[in-house]
N, C-alpha and C. Protein backbone atom coordinates (compact mmCIF):
# COMPACT_ATOMS: atom_id res chain seq x y z
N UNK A 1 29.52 3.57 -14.39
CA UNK A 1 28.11 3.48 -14.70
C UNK A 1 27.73 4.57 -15.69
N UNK A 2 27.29 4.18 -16.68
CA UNK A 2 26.12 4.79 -17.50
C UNK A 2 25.32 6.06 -17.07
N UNK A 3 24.87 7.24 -17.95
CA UNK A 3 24.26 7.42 -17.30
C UNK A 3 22.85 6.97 -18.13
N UNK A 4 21.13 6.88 -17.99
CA UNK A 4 20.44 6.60 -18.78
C UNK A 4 19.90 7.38 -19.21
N UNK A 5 19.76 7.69 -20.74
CA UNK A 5 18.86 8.15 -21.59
C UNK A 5 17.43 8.24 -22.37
N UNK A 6 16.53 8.63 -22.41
CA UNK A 6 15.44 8.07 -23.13
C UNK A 6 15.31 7.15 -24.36
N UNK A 7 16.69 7.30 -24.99
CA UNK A 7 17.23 5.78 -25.77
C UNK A 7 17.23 4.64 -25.44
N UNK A 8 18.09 4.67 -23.79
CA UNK A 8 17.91 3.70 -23.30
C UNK A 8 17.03 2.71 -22.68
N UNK A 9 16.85 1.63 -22.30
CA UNK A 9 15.16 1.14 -22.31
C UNK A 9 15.58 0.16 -20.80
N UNK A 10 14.13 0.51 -19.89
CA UNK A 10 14.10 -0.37 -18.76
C UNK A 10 14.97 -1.92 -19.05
N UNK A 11 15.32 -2.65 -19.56
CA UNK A 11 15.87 -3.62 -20.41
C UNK A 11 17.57 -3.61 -19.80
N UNK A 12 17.64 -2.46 -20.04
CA UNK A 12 19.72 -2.47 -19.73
C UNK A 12 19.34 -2.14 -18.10
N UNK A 13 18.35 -1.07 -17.63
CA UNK A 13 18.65 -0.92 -16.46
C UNK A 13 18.53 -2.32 -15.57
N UNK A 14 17.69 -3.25 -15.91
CA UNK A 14 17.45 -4.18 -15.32
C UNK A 14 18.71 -5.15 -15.59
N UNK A 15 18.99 -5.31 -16.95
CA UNK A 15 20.28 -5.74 -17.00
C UNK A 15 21.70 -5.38 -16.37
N UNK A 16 21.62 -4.18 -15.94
CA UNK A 16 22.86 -4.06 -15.24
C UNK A 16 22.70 -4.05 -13.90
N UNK A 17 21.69 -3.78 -12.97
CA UNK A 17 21.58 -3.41 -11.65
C UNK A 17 20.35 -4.79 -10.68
N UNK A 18 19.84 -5.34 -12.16
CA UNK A 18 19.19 -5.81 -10.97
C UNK A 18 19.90 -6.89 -9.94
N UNK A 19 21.19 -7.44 -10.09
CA UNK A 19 21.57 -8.22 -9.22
C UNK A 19 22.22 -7.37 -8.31
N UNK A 20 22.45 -6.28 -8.36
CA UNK A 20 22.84 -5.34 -7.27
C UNK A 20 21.71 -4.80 -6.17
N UNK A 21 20.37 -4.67 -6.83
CA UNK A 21 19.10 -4.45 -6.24
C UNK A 21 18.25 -5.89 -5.65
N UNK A 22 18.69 -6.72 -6.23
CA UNK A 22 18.07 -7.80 -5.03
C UNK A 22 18.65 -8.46 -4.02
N UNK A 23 20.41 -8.28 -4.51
CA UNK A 23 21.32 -8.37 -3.05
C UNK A 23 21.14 -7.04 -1.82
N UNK A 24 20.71 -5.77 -2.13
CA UNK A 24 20.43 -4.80 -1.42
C UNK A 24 19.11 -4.95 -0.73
N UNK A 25 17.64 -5.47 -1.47
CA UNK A 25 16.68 -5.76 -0.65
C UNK A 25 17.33 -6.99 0.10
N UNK A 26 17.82 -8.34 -0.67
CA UNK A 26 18.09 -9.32 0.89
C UNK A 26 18.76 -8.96 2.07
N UNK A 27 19.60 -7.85 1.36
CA UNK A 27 20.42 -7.49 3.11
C UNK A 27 19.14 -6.84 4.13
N UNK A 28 18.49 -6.07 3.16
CA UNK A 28 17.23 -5.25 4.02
C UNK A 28 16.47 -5.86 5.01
N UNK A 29 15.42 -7.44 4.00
CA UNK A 29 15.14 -8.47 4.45
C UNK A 29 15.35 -9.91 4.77
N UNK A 30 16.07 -10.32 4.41
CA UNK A 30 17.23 -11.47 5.08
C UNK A 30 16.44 -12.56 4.64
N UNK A 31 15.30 -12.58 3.02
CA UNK A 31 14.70 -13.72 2.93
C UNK A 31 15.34 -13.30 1.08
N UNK A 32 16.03 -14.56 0.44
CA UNK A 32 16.31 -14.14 -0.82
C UNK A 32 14.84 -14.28 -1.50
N UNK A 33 13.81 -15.29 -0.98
CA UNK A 33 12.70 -15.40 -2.03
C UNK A 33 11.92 -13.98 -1.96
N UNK A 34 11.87 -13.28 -0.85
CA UNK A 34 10.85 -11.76 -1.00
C UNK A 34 12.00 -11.01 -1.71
N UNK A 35 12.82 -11.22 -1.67
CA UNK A 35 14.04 -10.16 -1.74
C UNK A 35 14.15 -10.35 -3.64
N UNK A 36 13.87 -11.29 -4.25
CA UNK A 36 13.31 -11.39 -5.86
C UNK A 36 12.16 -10.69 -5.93
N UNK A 37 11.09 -11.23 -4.99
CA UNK A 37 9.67 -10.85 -5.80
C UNK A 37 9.72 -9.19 -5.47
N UNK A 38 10.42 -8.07 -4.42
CA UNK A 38 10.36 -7.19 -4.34
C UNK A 38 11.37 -6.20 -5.13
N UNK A 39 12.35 -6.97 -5.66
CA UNK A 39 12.93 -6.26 -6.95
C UNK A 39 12.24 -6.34 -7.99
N UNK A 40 10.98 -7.72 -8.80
CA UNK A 40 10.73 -7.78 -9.65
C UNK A 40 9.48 -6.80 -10.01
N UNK A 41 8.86 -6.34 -8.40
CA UNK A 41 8.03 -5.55 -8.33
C UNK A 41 8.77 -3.79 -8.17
N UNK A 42 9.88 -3.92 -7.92
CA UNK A 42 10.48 -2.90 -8.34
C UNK A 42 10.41 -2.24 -9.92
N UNK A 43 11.03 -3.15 -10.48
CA UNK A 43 11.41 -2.90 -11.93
C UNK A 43 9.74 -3.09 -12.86
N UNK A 44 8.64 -3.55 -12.20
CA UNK A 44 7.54 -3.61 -12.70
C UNK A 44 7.00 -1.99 -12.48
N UNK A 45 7.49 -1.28 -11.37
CA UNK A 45 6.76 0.34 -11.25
C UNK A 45 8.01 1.13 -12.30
N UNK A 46 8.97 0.44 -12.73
CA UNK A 46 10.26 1.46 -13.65
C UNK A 46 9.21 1.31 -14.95
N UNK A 47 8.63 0.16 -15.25
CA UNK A 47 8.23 0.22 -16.57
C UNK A 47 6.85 0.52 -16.44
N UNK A 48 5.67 0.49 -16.20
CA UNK A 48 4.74 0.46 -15.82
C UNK A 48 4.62 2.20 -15.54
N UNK A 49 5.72 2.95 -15.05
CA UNK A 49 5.83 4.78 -14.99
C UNK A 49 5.45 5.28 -16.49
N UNK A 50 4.89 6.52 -16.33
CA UNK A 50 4.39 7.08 -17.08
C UNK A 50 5.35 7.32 -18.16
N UNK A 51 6.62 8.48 -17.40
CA UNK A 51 7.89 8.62 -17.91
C UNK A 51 8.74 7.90 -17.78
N UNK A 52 10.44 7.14 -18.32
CA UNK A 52 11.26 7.00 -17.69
C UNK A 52 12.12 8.28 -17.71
N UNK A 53 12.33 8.91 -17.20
CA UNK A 53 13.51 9.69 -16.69
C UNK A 53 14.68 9.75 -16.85
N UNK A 54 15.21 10.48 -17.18
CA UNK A 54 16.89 10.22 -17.89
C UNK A 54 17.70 10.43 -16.52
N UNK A 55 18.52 9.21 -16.41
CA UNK A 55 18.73 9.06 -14.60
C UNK A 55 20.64 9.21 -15.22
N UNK A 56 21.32 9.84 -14.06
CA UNK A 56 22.55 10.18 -14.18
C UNK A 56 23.44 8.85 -12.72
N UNK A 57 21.91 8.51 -11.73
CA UNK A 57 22.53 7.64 -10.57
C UNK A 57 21.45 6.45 -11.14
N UNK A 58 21.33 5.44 -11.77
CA UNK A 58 20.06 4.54 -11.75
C UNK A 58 19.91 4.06 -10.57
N UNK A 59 21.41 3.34 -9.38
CA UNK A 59 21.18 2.91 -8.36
C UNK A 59 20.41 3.71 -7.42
N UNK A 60 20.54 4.61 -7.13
CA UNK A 60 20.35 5.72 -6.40
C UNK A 60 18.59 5.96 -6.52
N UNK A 61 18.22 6.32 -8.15
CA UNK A 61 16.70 5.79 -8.55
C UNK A 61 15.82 4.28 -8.24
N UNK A 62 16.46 3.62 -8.50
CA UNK A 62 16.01 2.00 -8.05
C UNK A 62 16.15 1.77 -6.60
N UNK A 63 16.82 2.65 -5.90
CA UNK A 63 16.73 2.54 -4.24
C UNK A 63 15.58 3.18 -3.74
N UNK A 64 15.11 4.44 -4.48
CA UNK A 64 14.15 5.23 -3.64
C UNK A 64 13.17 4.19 -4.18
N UNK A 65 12.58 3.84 -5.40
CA UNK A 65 11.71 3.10 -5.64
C UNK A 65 11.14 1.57 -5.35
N UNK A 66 12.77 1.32 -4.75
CA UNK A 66 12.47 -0.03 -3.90
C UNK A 66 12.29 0.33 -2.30
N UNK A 67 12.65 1.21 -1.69
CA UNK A 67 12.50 1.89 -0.56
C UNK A 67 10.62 2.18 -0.76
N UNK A 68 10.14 2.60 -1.49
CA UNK A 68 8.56 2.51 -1.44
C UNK A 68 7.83 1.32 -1.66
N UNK A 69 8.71 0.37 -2.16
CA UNK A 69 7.89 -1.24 -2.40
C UNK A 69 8.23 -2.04 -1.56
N UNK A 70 9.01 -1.71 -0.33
CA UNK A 70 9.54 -2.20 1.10
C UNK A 70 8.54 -1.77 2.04
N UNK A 71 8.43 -0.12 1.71
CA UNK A 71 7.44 0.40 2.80
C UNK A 71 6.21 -0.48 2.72
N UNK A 72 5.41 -0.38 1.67
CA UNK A 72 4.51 -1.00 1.00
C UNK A 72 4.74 -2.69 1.66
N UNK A 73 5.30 -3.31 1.51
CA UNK A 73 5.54 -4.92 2.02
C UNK A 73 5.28 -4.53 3.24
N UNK A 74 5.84 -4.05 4.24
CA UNK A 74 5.86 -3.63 5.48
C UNK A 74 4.42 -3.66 6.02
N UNK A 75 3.93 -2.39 5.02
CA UNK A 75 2.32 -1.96 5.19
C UNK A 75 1.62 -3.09 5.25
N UNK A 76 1.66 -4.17 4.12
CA UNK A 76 1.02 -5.05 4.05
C UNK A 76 0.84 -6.03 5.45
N UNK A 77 2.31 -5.97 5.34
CA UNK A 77 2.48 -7.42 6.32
C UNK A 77 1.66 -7.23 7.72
N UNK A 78 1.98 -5.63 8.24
CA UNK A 78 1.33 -5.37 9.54
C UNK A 78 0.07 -5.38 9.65
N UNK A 79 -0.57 -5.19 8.07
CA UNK A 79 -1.95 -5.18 7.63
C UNK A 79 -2.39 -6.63 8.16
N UNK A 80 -1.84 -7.30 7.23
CA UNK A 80 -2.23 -9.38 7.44
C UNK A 80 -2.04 -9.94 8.84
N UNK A 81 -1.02 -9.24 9.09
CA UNK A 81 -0.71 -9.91 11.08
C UNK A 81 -2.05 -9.13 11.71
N UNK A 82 -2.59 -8.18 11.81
CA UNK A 82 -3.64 -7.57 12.85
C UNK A 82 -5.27 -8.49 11.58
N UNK A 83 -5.29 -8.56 10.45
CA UNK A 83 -6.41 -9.27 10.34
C UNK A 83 -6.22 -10.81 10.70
N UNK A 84 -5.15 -11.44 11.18
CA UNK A 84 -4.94 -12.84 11.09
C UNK A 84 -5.13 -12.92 13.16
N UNK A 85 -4.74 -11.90 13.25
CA UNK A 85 -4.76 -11.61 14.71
C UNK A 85 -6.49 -11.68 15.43
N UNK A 86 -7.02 -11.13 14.49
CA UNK A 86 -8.80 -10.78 14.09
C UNK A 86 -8.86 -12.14 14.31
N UNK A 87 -8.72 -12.83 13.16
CA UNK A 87 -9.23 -13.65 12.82
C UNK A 87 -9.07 -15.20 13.88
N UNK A 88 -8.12 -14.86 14.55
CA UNK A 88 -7.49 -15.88 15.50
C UNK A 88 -8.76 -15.89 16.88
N UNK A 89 -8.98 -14.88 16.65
CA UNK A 89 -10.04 -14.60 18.10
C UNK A 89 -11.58 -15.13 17.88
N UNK A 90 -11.86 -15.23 16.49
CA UNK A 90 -13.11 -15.57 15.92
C UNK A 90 -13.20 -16.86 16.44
N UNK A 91 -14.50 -17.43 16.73
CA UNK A 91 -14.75 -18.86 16.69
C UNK A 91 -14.77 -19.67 15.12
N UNK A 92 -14.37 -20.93 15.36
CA UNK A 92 -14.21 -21.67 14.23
C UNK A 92 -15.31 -21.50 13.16
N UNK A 93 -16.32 -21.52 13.77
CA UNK A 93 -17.62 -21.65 12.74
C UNK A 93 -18.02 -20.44 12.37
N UNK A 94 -17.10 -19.62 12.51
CA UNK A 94 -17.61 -18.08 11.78
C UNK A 94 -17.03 -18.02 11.20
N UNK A 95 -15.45 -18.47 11.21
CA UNK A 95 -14.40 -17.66 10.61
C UNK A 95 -14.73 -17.76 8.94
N UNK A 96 -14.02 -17.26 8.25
CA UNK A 96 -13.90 -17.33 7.04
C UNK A 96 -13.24 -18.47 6.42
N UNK A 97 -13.53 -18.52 4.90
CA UNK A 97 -12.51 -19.52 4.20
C UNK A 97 -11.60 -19.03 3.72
N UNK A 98 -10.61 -19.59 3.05
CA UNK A 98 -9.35 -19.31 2.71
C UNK A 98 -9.66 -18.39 1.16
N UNK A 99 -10.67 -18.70 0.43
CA UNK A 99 -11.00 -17.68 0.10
C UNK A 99 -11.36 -16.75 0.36
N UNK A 100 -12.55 -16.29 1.44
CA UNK A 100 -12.83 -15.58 1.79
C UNK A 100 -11.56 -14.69 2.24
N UNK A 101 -11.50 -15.51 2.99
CA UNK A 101 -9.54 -14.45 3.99
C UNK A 101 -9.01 -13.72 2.32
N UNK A 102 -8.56 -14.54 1.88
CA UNK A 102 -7.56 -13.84 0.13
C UNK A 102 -8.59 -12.67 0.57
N UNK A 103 -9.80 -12.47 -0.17
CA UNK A 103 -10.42 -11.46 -0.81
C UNK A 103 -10.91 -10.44 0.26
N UNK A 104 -10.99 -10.88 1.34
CA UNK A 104 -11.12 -9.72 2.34
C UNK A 104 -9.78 -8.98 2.76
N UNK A 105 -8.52 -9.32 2.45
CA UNK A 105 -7.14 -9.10 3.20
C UNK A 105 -6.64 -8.51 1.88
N UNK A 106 -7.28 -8.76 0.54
CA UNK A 106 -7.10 -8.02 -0.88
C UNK A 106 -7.92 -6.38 -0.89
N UNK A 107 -9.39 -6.34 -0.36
CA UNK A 107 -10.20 -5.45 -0.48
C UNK A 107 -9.56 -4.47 1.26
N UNK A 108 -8.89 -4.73 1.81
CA UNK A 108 -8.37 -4.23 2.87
C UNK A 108 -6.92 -3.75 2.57
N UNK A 109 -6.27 -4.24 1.79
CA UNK A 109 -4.98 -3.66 1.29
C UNK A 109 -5.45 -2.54 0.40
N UNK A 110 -6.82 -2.38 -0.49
CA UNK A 110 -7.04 -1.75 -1.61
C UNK A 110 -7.61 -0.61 -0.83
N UNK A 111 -8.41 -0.36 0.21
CA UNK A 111 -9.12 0.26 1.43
C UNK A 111 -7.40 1.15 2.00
N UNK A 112 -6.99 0.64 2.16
CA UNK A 112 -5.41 0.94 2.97
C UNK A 112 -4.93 2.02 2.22
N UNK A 113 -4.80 1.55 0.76
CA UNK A 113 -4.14 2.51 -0.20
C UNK A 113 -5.02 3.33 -0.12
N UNK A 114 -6.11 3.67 -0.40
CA UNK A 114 -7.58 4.37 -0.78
C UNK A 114 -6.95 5.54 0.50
N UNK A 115 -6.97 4.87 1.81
CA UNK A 115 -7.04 5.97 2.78
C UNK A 115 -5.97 6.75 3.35
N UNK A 116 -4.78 6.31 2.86
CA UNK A 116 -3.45 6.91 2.59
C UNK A 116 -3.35 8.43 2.03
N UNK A 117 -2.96 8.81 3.42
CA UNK A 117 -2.23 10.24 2.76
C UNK A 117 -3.76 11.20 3.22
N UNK A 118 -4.59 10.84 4.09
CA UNK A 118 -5.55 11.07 4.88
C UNK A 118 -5.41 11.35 6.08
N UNK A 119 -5.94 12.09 6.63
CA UNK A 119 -5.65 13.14 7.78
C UNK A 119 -6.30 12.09 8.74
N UNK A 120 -5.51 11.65 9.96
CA UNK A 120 -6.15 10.62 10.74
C UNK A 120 -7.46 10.76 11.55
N UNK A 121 -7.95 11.96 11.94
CA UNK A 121 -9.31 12.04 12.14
C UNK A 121 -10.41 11.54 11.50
N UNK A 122 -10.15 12.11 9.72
CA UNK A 122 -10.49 11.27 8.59
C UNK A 122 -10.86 9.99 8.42
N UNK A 123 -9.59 9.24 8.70
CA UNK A 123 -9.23 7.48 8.93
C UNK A 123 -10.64 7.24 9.84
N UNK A 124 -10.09 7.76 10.87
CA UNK A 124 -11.39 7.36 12.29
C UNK A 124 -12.50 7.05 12.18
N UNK A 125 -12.83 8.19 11.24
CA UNK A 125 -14.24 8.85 10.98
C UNK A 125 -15.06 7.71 10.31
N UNK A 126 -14.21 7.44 9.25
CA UNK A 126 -14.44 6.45 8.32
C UNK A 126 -14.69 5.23 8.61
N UNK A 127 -13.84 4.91 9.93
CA UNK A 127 -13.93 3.51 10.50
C UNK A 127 -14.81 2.86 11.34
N UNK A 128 -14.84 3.72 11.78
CA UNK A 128 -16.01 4.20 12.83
C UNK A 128 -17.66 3.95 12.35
N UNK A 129 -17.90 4.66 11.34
CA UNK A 129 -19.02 4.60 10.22
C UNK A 129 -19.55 3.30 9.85
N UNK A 130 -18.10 2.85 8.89
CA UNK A 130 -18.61 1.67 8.28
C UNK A 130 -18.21 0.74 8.57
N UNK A 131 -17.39 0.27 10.11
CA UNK A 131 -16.92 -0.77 10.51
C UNK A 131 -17.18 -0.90 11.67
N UNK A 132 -17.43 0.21 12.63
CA UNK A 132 -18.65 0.00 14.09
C UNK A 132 -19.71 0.10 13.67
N UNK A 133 -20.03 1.03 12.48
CA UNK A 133 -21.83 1.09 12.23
C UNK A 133 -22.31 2.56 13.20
N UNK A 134 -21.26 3.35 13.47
CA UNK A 134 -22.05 4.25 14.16
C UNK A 134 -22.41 5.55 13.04
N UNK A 135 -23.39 6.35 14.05
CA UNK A 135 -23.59 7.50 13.36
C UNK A 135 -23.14 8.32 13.50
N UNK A 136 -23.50 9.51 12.64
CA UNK A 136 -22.38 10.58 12.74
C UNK A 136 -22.47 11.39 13.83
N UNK A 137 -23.51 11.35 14.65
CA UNK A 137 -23.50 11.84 16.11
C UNK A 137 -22.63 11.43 17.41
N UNK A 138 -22.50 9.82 17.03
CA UNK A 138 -22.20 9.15 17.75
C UNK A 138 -20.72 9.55 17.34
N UNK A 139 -20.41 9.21 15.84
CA UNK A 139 -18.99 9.55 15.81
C UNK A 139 -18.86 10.77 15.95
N UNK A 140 -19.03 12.07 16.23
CA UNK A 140 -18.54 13.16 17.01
C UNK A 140 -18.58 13.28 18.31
N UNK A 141 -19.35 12.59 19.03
CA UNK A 141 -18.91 12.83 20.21
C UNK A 141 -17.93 12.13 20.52
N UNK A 142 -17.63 10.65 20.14
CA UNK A 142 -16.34 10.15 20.17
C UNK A 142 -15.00 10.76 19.93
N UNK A 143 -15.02 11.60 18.99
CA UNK A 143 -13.85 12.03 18.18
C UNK A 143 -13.63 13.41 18.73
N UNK A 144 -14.77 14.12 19.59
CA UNK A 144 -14.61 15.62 19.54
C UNK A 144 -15.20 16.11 18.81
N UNK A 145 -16.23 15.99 17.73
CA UNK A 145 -16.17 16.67 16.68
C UNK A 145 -17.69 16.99 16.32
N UNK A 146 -18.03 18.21 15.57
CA UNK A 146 -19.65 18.61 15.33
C UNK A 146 -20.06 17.26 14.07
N UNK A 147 -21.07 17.13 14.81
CA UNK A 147 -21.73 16.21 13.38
C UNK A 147 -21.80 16.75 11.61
N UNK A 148 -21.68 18.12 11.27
CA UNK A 148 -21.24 18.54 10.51
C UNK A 148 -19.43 18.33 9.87
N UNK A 149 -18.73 18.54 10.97
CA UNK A 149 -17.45 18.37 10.52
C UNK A 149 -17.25 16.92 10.47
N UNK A 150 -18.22 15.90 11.29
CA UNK A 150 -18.37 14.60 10.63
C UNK A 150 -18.47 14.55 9.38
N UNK A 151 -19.89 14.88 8.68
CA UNK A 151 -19.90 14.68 7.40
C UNK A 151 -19.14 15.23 6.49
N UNK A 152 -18.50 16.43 6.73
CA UNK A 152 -17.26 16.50 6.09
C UNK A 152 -15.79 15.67 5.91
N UNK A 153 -15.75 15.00 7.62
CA UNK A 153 -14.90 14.12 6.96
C UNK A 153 -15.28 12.80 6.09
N UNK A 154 -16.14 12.74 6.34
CA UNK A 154 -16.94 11.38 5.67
C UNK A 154 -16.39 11.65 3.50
N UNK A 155 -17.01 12.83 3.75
CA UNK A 155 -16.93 13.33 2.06
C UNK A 155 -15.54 13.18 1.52
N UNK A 156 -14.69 13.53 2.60
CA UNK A 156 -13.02 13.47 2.05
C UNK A 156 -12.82 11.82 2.40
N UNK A 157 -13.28 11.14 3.23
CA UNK A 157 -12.88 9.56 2.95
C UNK A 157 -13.42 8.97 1.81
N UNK A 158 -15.03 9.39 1.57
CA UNK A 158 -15.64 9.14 0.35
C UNK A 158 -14.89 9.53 -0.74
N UNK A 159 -14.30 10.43 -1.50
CA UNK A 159 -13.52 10.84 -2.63
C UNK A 159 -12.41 9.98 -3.04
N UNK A 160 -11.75 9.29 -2.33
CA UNK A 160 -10.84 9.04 -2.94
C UNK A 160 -11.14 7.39 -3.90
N UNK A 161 -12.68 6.41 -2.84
CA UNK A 161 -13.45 5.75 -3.03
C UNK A 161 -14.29 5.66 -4.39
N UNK A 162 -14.79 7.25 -4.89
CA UNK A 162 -15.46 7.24 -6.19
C UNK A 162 -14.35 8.07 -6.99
N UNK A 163 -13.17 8.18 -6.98
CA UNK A 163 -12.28 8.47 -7.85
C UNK A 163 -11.68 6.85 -8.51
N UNK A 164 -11.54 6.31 -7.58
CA UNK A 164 -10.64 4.90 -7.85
C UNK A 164 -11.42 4.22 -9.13
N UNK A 165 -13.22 4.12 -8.85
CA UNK A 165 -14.39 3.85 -9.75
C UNK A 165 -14.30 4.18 -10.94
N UNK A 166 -13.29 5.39 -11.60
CA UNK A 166 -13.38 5.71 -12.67
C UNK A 166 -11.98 5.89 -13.27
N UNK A 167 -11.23 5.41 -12.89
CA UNK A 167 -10.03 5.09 -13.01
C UNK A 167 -9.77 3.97 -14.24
């Protein structure tokens, strides 16, 4: 193996490894059709990176980066099973449409990322707020916490919300 250079262009790496990287996700997941679309979403974050990196292991690089677009599938999936789970309990005449479902299970994956890498009190705080509707009194005594250090966490769930806005 090669090693790659900034000469070299996402193009050969994909040419040489990707049939090595989507036989490695099918062994992972045991379905060949995710096991394409999660290499192709692999090699979509190689090019789509700011830098490419002059790599001396590419396999070794294309593993950690498919190792985060696995986690990520994962995330998702457990995401869609607990809203489908939701949604199973609803009566017929409330539930949503199949549009609706897409775009609420889209704005909940985008919510997911948003609150990632957030201190789980944080998470709570947040959920609590704008998905029971309580207040911030209410959510401190739930949580333990002074209604002040409520609105502090509120501000750190809020940030990452009006950062995304200007992106």
């Amino acid at each position: 193996m090669s090693a790659l250079s900034p000469s070299n262009t996402v193009e050969v790496l994909y040419n040489d490894h990707h049939h090595w990287l989507t036989g490695w996700l099918r062994r992972k997941l045991g379905c060949p059709e995710s096991s394409a679309d999660l290499a192709q979403d692999t090699f979509i974050r190689v090019l789509t990176a700011r830098e490419t990196p002059t790599l001396i292991e590419p396999r070794a690089f294309l593993t950690t980066i498919a190792k985060r677009v696995l986690f990520n599938h994962y995330r998702r999936q457990d995401l869609e099973r607990a809203y489908l789970d939701a949604l199973a309990q609803m009566p017929e005449m409330v539930a949503p449409s199949e549009e609706e479902r897409a775009i609420i299970l889209q704005t909940l994956m985008e919510l997911d990322q948003l609150m990632d890498g957030l201190p789980v009190l944080v998470k709570r705080a947040f959920l609590l707020s704008q998905l029971d509707g309580l207040t911030y009194k209410q959510i401190g005594s739930q949580l333990g916490m002074s209604v002040d250090k409520v609105q502090k966490s509120m501000s750190k769930a809020f940030a990452p919300c009006y950062a995304s806005q200007f992106e």
